[in-house]
Protein backbone atom coordinates (compact mmCIF):
# COMPACT_ATOMS: atom_id res chain seq x y z
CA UNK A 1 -121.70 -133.45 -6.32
CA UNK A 2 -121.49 -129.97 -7.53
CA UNK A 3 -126.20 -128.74 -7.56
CA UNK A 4 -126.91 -125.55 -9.60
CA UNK A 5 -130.94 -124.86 -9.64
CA UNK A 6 -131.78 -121.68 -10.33
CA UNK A 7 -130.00 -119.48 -13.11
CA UNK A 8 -131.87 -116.07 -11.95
CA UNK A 9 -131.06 -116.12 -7.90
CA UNK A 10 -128.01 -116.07 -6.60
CA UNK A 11 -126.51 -119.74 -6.00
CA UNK A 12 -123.66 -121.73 -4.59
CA UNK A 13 -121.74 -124.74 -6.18
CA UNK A 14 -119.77 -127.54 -4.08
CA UNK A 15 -117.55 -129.35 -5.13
CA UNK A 16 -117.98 -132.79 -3.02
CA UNK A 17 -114.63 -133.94 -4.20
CA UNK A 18 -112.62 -131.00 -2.41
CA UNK A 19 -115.35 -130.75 0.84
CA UNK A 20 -113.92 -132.85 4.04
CA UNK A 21 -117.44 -131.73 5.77
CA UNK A 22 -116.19 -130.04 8.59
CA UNK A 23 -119.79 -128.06 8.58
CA UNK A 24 -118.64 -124.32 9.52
CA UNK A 25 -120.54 -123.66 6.14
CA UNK A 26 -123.78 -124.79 7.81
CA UNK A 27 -123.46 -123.05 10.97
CA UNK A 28 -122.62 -119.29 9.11
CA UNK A 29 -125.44 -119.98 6.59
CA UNK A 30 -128.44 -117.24 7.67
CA UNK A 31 -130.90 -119.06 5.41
CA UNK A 32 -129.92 -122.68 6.10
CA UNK A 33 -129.47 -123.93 2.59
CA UNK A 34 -126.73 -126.44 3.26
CA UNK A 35 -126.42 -130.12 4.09
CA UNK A 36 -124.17 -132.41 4.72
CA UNK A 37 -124.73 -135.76 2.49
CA UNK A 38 -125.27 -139.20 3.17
CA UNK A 39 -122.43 -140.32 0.49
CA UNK A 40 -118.88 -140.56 1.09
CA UNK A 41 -116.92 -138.81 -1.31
CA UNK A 42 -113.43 -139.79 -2.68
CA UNK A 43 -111.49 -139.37 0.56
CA UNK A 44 -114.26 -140.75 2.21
CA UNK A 45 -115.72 -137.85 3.59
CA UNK A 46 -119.39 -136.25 3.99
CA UNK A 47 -119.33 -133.38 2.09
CA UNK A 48 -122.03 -130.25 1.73
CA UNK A 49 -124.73 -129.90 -0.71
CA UNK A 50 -126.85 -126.89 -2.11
CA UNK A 51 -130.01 -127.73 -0.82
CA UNK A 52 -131.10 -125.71 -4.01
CA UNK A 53 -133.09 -122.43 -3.12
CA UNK A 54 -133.37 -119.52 -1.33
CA UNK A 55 -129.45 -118.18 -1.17
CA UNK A 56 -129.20 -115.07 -0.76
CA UNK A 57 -125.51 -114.90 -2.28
CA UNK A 58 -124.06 -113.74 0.93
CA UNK A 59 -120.81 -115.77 0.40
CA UNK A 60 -120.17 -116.07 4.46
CA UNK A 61 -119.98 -120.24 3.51
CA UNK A 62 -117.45 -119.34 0.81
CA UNK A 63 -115.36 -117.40 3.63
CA UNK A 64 -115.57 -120.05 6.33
CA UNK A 65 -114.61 -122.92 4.41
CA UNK A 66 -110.91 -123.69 4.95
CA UNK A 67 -110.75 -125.98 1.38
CA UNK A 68 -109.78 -123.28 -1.42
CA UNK A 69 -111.93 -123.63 -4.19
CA UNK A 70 -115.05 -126.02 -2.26
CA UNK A 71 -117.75 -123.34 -2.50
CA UNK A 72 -118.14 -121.20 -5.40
CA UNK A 73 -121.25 -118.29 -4.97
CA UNK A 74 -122.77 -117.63 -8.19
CA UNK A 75 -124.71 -114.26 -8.22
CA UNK A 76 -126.53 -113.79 -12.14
């Protein structure tokens, strides 16, 4: 469950597998670019998504997550 969109903007990968939803990601985000899907993942969980535009590469979801390696910010 890992969305990459753009290659030129800055960007953010999760990795569904590792995300147990807990949503502090969604409430830092400035530019709302975050969802929590539908699916269950492996541990039966509703992890975040990339919505897929407009980051800003600000990385405040990458420091409020508590799972180490859930949220990777890509900045080309």
């Amino acid at each position: 469950m890992t969305e990459t969109v753009q290659k030129d903007a800055p960007f953010i990968e999760i990795t569904g597998e590792l995300c147990k939803g807990c949503k502090l990601c969604i409430d830092v985000c400035p530019k709302s670019v975050i969802a929590i899907s539908e699916k269950l993942n492996g541990s039966s969980y509703h992890p975040a998504y990339y919505t897929g535009a407009d980051c800003t590469g600000c990385a405040l979801c990458f420091y409020a997550c508590p799972e180490p390696a859930a949220i990777r910010v890509v900045k080309p």
